[in-house]
Protein backbone atom coordinates (compact mmCIF):
# COMPACT_ATOMS: atom_id res chain seq x y z
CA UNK A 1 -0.70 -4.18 -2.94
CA UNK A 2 -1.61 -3.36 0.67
CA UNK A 3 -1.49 0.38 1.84
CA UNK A 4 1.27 0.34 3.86
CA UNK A 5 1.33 0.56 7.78
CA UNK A 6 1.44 4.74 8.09
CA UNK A 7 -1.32 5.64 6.05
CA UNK A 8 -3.39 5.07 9.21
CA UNK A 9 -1.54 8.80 10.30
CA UNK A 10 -2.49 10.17 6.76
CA UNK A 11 -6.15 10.69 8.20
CA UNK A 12 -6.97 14.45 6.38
CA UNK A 13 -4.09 14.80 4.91
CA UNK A 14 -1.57 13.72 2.47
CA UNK A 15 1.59 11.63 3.69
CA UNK A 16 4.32 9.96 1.19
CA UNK A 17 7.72 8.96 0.69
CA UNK A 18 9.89 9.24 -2.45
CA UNK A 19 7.57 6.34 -4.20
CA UNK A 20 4.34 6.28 -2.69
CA UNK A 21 1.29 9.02 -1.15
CA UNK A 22 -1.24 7.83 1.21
CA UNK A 23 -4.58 10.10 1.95
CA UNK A 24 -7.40 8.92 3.89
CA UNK A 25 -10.57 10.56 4.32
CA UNK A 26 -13.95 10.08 5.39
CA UNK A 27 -17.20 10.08 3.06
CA UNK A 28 -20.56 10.10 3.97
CA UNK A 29 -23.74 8.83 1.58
CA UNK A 30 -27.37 9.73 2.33
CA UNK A 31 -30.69 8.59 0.85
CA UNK A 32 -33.69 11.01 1.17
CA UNK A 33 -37.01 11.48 -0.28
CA UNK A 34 -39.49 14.66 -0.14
CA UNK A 35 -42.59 14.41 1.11
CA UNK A 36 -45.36 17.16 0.86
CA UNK A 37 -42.14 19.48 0.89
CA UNK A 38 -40.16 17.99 3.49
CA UNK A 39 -36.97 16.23 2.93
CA UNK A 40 -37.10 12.95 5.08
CA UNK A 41 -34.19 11.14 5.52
CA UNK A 42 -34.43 7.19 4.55
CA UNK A 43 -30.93 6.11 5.49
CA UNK A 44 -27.14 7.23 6.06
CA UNK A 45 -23.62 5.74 5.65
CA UNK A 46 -20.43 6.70 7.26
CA UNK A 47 -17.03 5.93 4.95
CA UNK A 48 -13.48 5.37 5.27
CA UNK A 49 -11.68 5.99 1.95
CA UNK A 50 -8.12 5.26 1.45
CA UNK A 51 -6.31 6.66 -1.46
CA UNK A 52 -3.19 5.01 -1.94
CA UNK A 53 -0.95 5.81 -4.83
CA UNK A 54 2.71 3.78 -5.52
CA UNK A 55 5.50 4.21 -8.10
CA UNK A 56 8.62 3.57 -9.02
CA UNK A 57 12.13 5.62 -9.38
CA UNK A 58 12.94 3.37 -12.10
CA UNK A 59 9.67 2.79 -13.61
CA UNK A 60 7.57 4.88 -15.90
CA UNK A 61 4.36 3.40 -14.82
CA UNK A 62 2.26 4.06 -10.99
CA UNK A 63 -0.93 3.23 -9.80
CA UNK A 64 -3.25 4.47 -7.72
CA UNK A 65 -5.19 2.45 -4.84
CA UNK A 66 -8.69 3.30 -3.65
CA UNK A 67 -10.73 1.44 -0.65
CA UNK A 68 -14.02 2.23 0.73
CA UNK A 69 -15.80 0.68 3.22
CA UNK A 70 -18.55 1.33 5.82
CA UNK A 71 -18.17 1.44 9.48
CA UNK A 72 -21.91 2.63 10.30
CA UNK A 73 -25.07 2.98 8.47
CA UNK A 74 -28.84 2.05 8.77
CA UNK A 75 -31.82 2.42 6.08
CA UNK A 76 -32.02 2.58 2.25
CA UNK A 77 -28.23 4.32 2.32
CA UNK A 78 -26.83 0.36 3.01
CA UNK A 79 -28.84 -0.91 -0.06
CA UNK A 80 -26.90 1.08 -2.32
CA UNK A 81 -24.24 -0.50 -4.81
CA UNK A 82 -20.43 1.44 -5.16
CA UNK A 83 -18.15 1.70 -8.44
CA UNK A 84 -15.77 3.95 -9.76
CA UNK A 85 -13.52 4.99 -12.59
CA UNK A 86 -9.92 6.63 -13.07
CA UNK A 87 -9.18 9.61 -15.09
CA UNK A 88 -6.24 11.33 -15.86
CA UNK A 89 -4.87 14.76 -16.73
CA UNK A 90 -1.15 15.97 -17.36
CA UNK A 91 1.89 14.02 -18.97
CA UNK A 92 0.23 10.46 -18.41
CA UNK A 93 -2.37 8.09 -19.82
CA UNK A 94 -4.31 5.85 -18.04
CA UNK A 95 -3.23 1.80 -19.13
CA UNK A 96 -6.15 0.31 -16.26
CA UNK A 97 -8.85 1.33 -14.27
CA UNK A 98 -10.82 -1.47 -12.68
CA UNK A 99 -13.69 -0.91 -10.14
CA UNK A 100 -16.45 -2.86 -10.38
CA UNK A 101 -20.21 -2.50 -9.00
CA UNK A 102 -19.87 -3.81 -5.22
CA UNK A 103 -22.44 -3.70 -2.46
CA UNK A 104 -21.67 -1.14 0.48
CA UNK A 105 -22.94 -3.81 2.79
CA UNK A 106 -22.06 -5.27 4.87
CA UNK A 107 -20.33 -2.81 6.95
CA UNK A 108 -16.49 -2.82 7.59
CA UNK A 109 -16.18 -4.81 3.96
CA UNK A 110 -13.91 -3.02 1.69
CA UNK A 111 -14.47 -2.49 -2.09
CA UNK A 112 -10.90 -1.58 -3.89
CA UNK A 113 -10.64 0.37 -7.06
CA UNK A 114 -7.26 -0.35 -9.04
CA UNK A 115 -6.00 1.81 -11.96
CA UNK A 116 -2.75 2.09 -13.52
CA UNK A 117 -1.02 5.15 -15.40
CA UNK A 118 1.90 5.63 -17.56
CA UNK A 119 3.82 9.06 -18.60
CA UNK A 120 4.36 10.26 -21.48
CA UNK A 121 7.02 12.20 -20.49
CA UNK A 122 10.07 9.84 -22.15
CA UNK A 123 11.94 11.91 -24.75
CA UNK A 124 15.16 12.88 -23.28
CA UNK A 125 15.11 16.04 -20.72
CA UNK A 126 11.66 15.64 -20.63
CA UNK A 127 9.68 16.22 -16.81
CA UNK A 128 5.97 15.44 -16.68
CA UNK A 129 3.58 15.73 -13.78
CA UNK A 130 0.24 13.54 -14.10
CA UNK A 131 -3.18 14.21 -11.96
CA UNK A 132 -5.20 10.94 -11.35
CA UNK A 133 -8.71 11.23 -10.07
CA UNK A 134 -10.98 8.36 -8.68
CA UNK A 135 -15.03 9.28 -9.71
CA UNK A 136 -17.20 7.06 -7.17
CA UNK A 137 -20.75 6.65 -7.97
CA UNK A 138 -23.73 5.39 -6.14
CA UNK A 139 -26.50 3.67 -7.35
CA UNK A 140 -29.44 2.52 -5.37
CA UNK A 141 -32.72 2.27 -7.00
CA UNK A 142 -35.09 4.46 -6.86
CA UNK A 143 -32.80 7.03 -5.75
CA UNK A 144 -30.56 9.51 -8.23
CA UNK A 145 -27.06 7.97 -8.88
CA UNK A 146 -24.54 10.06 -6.69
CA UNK A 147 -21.06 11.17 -7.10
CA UNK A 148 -17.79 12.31 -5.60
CA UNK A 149 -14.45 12.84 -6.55
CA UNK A 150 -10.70 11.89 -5.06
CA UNK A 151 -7.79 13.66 -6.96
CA UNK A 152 -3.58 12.93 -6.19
CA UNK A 153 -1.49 14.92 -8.05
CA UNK A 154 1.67 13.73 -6.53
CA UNK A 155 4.03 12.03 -8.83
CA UNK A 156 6.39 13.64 -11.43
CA UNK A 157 7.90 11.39 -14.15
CA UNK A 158 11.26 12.23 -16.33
CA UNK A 159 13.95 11.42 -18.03
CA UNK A 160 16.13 14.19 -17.09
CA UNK A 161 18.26 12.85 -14.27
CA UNK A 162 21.59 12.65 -14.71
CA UNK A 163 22.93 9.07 -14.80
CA UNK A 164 19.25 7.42 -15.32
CA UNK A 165 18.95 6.01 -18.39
CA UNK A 166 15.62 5.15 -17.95
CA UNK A 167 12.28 7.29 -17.36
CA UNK A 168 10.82 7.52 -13.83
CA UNK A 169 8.86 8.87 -11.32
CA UNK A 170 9.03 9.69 -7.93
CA UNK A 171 7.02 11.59 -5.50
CA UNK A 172 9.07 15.33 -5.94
CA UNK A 173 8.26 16.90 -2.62
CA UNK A 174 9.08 14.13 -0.33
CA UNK A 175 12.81 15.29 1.69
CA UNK A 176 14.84 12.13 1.21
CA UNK A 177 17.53 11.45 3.42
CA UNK A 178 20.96 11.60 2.40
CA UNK A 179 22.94 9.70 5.03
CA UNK A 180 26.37 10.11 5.86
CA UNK A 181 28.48 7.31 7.67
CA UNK A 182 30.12 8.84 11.14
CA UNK A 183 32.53 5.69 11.01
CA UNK A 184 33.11 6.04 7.00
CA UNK A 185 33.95 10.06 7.72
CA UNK A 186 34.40 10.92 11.03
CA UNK A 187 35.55 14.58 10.34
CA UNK A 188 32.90 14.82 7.47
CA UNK A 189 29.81 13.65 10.31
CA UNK A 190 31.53 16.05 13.06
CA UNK A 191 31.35 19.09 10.39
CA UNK A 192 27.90 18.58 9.48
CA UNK A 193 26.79 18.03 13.18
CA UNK A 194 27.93 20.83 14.48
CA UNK A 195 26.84 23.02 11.73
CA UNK A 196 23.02 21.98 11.92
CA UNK A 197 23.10 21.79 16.09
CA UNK A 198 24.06 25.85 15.65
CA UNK A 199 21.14 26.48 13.57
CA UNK A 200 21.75 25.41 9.99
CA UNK A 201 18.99 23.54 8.04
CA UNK A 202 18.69 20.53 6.51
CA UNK A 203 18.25 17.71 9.69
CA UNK A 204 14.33 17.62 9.09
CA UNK A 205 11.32 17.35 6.89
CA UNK A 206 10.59 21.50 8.34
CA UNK A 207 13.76 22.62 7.48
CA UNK A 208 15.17 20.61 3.96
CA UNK A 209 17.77 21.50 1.64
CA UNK A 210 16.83 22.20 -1.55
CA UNK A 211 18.81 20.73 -4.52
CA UNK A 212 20.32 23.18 -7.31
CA UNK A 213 21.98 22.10 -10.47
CA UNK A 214 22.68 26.01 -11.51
CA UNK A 215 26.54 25.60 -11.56
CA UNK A 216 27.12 29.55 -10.84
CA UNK A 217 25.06 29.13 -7.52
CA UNK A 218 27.13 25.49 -6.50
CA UNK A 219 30.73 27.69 -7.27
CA UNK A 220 29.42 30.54 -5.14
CA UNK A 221 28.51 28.57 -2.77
CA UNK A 222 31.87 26.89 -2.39
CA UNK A 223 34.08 30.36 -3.20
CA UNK A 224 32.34 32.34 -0.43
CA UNK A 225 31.96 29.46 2.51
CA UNK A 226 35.89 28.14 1.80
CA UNK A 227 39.14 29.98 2.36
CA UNK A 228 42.05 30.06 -0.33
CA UNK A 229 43.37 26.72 -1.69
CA UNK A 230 46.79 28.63 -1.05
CA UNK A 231 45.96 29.16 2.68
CA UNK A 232 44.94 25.57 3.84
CA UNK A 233 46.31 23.01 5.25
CA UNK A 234 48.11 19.99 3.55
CA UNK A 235 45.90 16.86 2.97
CA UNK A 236 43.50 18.87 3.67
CA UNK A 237 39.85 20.29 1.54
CA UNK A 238 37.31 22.62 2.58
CA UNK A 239 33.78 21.40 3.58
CA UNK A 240 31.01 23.27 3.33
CA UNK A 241 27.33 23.10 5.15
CA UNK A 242 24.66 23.13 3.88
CA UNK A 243 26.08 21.30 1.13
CA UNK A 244 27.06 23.82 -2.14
CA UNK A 245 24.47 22.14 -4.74
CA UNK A 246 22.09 23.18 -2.39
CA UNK A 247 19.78 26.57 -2.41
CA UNK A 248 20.29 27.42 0.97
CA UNK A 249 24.37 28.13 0.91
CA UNK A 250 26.21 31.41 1.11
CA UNK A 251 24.58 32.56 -2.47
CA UNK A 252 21.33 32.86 -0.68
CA UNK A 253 23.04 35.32 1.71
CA UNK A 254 24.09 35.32 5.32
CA UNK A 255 27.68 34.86 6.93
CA UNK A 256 30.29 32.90 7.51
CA UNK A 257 31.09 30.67 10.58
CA UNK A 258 32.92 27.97 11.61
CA UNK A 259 34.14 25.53 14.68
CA UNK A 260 37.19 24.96 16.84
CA UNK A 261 39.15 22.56 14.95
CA UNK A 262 38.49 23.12 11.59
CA UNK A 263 41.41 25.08 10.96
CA UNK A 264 40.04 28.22 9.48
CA UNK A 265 41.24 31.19 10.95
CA UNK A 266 39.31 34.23 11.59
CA UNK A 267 35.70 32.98 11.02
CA UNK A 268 33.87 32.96 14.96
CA UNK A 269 31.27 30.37 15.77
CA UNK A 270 28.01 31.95 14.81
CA UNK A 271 24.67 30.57 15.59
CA UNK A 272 21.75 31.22 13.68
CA UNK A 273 19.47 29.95 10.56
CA UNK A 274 21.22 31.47 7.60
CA UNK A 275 24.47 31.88 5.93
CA UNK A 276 27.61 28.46 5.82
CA UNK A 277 29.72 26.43 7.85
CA UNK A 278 33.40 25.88 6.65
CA UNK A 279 35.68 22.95 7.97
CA UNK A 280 38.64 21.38 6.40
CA UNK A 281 38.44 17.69 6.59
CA UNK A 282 40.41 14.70 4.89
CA UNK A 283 40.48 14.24 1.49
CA UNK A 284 39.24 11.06 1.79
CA UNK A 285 36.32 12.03 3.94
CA UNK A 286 35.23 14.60 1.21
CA UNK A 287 36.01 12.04 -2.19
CA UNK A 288 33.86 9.94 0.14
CA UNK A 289 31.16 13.03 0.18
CA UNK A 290 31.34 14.09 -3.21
CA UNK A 291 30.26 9.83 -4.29
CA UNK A 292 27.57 9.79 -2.09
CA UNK A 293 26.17 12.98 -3.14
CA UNK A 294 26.19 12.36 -6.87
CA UNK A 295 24.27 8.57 -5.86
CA UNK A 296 22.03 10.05 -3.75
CA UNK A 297 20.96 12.59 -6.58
CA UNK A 298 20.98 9.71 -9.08
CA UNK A 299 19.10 7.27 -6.90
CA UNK A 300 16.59 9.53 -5.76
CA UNK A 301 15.78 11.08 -9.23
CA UNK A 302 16.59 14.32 -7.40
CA UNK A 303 16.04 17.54 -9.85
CA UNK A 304 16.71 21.22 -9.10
CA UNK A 305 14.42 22.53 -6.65
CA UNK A 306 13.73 19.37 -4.74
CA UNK A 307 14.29 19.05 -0.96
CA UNK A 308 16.01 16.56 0.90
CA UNK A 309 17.81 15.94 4.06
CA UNK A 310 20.86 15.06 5.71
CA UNK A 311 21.80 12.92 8.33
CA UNK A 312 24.52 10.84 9.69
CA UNK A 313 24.26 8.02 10.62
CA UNK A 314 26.37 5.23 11.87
């Protein structure tokens, strides 16, 4: 599989989504010998190296990608031969690890390393987190065989999500979106709108939600944001935002506010980063909430303590 089309922006740093981490650095390779106590340089190559590492929410097994290749050199340094091995450590085992002896030249060729893990994290309620490291080596007679190192420690496998009755793994710090339609629940999208334009988070990969499952923070969450069931509206049920089986609702302090329209009396319009929003919306728009929640959670192998976002979209 090819790395996908962003990994070019994952230059010095680590980029992903929920199934798959990109990370591409640069490596440089030199050949020197010492003369009458000098070291004289006999040749030097300049590397790209993309590590590129894909899963699967419903799969047990990943793999992780690496490509080297050349883009300048000169001297003994482009004589030298590349191959590497996979290693593991964590919840996993390695099932393949494929990179044969290649020659660096010619330059802008690239030489791809394939390896393949599974976890061992597949009793039930079981979480497992797996490092996989790439060991390059060198060789280039008469020269010293070199080495270097590329580690991703991005994926975490289980079988602890509710409604998966299979083990996989996913990428855990990756904010997916949860989407909500604006023509499927019009008063649900207007809620949520308004409640991250004054300040709330949850709209971007900065500021995520973060998921709890700890049902004494999801009920405080909902009993401090919402007014009495005996004081509102017919047809009506509260919403709150940021969502209550997330970490950053009214348990996690702050205050109350709320918007023209929403039919809760009292509560002003605040602005600011912490504390809830409180709207009553249609019943329908909220059964509508409460099913995409639960699939979202379910689809995205979302555990407590995970971020994600949310968005509406059409």
């Amino acid at each position: 599989m090819n790395p996908p089309q962003w990994c070019e922006d994952a230059r010095g740093r680590i980029l992903g989504t929920r199934e798959a981490v990109c990370w591409v650095a640069g490596l440089s390779y030199e050949t020197y010998r010492t003369v009458n106590g000098q070291r004289q340089t006999t040749g030097k190559a300049e590397m790209n190296v993309i590590n590129y590492s894909y899963g699967d929410s419903g799969l047990p097994t990943w793999a992780y990608q690496i490509e080297v290749s050349a883009y300048s050199g000169w001297g003994d340094a482009m004589k030298a031969s590349i191959s590497g091995k996979a290693t593991k450590s964590g919840a996993c085992k390695v099932t393949e690890s494929t990179f044969p002896s290649k020659k660096l030249a010619p330059l802008n060729s690239w030489k791809l390393g394939e390896s393949f893990f599974d976890t061992t994290a597949t009793r039930q309620g079981a979480i497992g987190h797996c490092a996989t490291t790439w060991t390059l080596t060198f060789t280039n007679a008469p020269y010293t065989p070199a080495t270097t190192t590329y580690k991703l420690n991005e994926f975490r496998c289980d079988n602890a999500t509710a409604g998966r009755s299979r083990v996989g793994c996913v990428v855990p710090w990756y904010a997916s979106a949860l989407i909500y339609s604006k023509s499927r629940a019009p008063e649900l999208a207007s809620h949520i709108t308004r409640a991250q334009n004054s300040g709330l988070p949850g709209a971007t990969f900065k500021r995520p939600l973060t998921r709890t499952t700890n049902a004494t923070t999801i009920a405080r969450n909902r009993d401090r944001a919402c007014p009495p069931r005996e004081t509102r509206p017919h047809g009506k049920t509260c919403d709150e935002y940021p969502v209550a089986t997330s970490k950053q609702g009214l348990s996690a302090g702050g205050e109350r506010r709320s918007f023209p329209g929403c039919s809760i009396r009292g509560v002003p319009s605040r602005t600011g980063p912490k504390g809830a929003s409180a709207c009553m919306i249609s019943e329908a728009d909220q059964d509508y909430q409460g099913g995409k929640n639960s699939g979202f959670y379910k689809a995205e192998r979302m555990l407590d303590g995970d971020p994600f976002r949310v968005l509406i979209g059409n």
